[in-house]
N, C-alpha and C. Protein backbone atom coordinates (compact mmCIF):
# COMPACT_ATOMS: atom_id res chain seq x y z
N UNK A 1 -72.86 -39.68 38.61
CA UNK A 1 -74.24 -40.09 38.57
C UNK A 1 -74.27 -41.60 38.37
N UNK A 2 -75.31 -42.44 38.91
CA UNK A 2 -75.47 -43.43 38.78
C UNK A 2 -76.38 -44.21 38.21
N UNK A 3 -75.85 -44.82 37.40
CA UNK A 3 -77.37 -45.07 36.24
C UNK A 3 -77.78 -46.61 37.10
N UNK A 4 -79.13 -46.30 37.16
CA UNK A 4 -80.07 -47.29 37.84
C UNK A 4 -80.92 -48.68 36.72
N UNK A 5 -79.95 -49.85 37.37
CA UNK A 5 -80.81 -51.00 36.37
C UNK A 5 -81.70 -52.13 36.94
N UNK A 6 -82.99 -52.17 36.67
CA UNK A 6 -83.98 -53.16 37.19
C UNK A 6 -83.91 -54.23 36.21
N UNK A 7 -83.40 -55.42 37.05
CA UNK A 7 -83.58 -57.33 36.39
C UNK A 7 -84.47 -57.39 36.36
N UNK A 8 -84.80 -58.07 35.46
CA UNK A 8 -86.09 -59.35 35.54
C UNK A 8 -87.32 -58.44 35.66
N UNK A 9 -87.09 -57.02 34.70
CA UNK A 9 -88.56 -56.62 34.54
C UNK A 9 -89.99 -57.29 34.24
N UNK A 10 -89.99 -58.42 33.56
CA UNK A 10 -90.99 -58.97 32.81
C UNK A 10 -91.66 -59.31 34.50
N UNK A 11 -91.01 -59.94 34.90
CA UNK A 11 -91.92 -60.65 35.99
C UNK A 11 -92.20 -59.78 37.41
N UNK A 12 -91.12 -59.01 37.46
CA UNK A 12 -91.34 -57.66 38.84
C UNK A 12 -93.34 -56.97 37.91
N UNK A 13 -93.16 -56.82 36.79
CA UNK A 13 -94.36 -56.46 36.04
C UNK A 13 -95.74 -57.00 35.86
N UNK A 14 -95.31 -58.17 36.23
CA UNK A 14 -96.30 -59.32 35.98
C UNK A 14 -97.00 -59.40 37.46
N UNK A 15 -96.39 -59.74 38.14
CA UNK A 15 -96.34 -59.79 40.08
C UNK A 15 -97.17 -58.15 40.35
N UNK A 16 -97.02 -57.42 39.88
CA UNK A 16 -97.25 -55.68 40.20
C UNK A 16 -98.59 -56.26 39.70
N UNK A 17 -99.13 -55.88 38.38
CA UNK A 17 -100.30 -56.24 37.94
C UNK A 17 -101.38 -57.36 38.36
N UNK A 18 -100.65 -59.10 39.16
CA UNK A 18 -101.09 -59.73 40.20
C UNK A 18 -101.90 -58.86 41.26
N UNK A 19 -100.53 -57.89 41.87
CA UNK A 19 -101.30 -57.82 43.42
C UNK A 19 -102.34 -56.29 42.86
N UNK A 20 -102.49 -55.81 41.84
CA UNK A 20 -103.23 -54.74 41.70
C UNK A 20 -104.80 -55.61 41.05
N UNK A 21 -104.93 -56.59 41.46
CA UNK A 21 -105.90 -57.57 41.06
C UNK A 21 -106.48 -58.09 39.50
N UNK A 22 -104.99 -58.00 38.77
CA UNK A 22 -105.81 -58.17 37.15
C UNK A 22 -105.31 -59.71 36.92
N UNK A 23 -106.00 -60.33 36.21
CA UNK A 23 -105.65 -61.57 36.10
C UNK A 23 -104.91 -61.48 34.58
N UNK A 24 -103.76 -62.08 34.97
CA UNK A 24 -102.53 -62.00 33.39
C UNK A 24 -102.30 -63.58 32.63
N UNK A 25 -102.93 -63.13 31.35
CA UNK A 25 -102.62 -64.39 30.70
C UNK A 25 -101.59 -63.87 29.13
N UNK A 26 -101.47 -65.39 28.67
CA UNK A 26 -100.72 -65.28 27.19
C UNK A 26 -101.28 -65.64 26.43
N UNK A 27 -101.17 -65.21 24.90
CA UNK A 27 -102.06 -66.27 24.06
C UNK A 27 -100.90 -66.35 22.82
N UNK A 28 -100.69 -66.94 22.19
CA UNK A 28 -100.32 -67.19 21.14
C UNK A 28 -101.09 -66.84 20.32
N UNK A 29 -100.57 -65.96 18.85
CA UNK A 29 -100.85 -65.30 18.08
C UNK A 29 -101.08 -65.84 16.45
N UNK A 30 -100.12 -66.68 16.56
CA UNK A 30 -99.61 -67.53 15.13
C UNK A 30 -100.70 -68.30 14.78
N UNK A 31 -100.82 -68.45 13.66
CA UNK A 31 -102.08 -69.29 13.31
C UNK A 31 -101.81 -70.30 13.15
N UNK A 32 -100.63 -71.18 12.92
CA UNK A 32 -99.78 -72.31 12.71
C UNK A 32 -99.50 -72.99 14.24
N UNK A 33 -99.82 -72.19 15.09
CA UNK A 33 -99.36 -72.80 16.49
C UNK A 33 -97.82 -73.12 16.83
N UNK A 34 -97.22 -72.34 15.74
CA UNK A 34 -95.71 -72.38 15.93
C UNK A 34 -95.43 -71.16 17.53
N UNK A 35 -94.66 -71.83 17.96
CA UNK A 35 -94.37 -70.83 19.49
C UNK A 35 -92.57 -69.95 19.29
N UNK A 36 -93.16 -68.68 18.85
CA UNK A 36 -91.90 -67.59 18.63
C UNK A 36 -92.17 -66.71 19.95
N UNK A 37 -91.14 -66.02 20.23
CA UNK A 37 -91.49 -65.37 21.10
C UNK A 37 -92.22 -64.12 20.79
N UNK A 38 -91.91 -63.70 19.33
CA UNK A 38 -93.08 -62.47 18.80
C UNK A 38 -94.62 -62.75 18.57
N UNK A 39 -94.74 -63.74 19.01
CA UNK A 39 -96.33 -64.52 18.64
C UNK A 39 -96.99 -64.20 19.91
N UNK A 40 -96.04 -63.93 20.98
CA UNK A 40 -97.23 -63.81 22.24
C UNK A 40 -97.74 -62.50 22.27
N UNK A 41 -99.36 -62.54 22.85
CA UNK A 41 -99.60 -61.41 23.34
C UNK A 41 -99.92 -61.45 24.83
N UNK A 42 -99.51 -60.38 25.57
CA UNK A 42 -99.96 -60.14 26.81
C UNK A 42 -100.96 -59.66 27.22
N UNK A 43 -102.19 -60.45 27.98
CA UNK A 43 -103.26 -59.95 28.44
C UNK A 43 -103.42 -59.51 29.89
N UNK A 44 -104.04 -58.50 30.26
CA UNK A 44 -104.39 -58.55 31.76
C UNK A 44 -105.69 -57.99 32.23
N UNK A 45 -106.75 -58.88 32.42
CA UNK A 45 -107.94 -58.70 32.29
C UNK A 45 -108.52 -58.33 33.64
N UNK A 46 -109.51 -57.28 33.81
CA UNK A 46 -110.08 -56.71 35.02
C UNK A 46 -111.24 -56.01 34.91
N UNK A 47 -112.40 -55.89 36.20
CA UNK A 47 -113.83 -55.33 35.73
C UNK A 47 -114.25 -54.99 34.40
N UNK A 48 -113.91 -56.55 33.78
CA UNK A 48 -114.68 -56.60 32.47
C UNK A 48 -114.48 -55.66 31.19
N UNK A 49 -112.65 -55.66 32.00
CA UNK A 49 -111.84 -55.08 30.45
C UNK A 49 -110.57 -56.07 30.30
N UNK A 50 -110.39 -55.97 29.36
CA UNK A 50 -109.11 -56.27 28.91
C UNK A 50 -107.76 -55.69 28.07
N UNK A 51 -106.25 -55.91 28.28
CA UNK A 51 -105.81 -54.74 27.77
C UNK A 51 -104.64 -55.86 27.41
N UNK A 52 -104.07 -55.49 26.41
CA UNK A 52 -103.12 -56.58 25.65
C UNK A 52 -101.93 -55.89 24.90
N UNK A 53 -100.63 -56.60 25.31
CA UNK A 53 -99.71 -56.07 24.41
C UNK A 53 -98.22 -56.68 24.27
N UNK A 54 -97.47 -56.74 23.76
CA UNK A 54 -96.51 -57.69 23.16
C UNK A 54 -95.70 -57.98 24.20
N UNK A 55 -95.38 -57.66 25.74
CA UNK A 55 -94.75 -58.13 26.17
C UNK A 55 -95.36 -57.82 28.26
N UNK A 56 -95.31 -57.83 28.90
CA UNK A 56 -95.30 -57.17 30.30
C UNK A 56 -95.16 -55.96 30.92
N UNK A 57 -93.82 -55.30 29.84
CA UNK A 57 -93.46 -54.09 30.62
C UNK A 57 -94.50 -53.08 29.94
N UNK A 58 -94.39 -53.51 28.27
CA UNK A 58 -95.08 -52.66 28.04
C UNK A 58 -96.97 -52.22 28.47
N UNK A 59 -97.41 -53.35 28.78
CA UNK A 59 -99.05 -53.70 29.31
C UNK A 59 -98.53 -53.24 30.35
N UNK A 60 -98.09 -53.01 31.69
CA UNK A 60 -97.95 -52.74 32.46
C UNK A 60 -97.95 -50.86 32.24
N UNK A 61 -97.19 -50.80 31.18
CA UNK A 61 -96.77 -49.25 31.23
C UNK A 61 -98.55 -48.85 30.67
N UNK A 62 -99.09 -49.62 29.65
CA UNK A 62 -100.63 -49.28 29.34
C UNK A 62 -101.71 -48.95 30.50
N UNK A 63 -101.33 -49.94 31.05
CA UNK A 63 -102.38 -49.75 32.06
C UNK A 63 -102.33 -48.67 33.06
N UNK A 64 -100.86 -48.35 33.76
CA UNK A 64 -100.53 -47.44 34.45
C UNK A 64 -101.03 -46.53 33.74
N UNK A 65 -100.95 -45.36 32.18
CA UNK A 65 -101.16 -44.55 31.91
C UNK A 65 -103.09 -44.24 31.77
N UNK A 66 -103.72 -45.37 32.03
CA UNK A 66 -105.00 -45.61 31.80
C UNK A 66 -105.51 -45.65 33.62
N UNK A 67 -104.83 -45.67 34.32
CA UNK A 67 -105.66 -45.48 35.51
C UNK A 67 -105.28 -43.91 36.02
N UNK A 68 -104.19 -43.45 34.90
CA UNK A 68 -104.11 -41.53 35.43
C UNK A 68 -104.62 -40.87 34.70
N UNK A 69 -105.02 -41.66 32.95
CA UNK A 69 -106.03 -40.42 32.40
C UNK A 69 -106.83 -41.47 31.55
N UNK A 70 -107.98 -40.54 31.28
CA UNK A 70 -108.73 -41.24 30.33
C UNK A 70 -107.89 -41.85 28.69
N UNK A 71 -108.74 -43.17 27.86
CA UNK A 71 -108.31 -43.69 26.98
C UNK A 71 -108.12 -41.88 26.15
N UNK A 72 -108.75 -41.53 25.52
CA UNK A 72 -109.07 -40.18 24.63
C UNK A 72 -107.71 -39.83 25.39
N UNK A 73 -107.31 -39.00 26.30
CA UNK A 73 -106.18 -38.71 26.99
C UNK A 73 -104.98 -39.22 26.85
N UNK A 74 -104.57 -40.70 27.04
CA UNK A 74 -103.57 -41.32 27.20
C UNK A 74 -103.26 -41.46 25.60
N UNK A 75 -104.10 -41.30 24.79
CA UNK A 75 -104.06 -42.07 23.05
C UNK A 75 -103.87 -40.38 22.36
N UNK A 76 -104.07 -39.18 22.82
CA UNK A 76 -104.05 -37.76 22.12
C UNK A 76 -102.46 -37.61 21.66
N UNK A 77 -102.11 -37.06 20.44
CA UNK A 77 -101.16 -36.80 20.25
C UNK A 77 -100.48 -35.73 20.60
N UNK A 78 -99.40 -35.33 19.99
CA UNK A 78 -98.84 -34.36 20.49
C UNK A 78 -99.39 -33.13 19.69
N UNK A 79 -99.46 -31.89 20.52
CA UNK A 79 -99.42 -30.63 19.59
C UNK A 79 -98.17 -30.26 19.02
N UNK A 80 -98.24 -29.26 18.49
CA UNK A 80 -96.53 -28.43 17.88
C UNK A 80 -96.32 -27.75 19.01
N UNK A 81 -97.11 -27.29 19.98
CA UNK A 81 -97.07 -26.33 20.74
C UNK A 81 -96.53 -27.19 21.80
N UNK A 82 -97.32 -28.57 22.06
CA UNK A 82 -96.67 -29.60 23.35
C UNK A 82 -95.38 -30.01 23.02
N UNK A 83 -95.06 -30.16 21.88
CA UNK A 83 -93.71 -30.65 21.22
C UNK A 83 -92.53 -29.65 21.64
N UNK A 84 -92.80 -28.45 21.43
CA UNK A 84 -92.12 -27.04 21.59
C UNK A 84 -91.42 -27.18 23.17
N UNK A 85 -92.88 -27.09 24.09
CA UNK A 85 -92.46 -27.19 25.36
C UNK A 85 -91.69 -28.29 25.65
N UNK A 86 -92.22 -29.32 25.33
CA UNK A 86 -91.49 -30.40 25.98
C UNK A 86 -89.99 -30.31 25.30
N UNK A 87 -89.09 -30.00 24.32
CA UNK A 87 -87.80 -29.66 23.57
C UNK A 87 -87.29 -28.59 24.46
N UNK A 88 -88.27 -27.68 24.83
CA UNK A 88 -87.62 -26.64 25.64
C UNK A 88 -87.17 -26.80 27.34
N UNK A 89 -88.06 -28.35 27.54
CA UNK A 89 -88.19 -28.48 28.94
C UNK A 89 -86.83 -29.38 29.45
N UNK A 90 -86.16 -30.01 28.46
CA UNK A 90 -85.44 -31.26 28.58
C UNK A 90 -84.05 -30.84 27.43
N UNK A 91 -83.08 -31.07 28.28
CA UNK A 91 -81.51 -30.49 27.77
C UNK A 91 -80.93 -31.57 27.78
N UNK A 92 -80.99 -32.80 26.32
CA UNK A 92 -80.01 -33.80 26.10
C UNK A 92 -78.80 -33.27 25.69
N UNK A 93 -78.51 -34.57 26.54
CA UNK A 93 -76.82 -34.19 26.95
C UNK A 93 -76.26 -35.78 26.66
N UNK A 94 -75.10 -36.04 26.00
CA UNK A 94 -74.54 -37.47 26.06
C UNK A 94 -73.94 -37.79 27.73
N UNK A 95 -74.10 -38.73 27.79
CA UNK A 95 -73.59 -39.18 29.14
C UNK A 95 -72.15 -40.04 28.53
N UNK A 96 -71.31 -40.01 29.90
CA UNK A 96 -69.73 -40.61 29.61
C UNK A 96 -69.65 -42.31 29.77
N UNK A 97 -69.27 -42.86 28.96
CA UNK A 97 -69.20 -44.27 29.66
C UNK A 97 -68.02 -44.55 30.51
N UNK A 98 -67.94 -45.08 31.64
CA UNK A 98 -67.66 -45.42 32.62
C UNK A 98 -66.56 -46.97 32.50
């Protein structure tokens, strides 16, 4: 099996969210105006929403889950019962290093 690796996620993420028409900005977080890289937040603003989060992939992964279900939907936790299935659905296994 071949394990599959994507470079330069931040910006393949950034470019995706471009051509899906949201406009992506940064803001600095720090109140000192010191520039860390944990200080940024990621914005990507569209029909008069906005959605923000510590890096690209992850705003990217937000938004994707928000155009397949509603906020209430995407934010519901798990049941014991969804927990159950999903343990029953998926057989971790260690993989070999190579």
């Amino acid at each position: 099996m071949e394990m599959v690796k994507v470079y330069n996620k931040y910006n393949k993420s950034i470019n995706l969210l471009l051509k899906w028409g949201y406009e992506v900005f940064i803001s600095n977080t720090n109140e000192n105006d010191e520039i860390y890289f944990d200080n940024f937040m990621w914005l990507a603003q569209k029909d008069g929403k906005i959605y923000a989060e510590k890096n690209p992939l992850r705003l990217i992964g937000v938004i994707t889950l928000l155009k397949e279900y509603s906020p209430e939907e995407a934010t519901e936790d798990f049941t014991e019962e969804d927990f159950d299935i999903l343990t029953e659905s998926y057989l971790l296994k260690p993989f070999e290093k190579k």
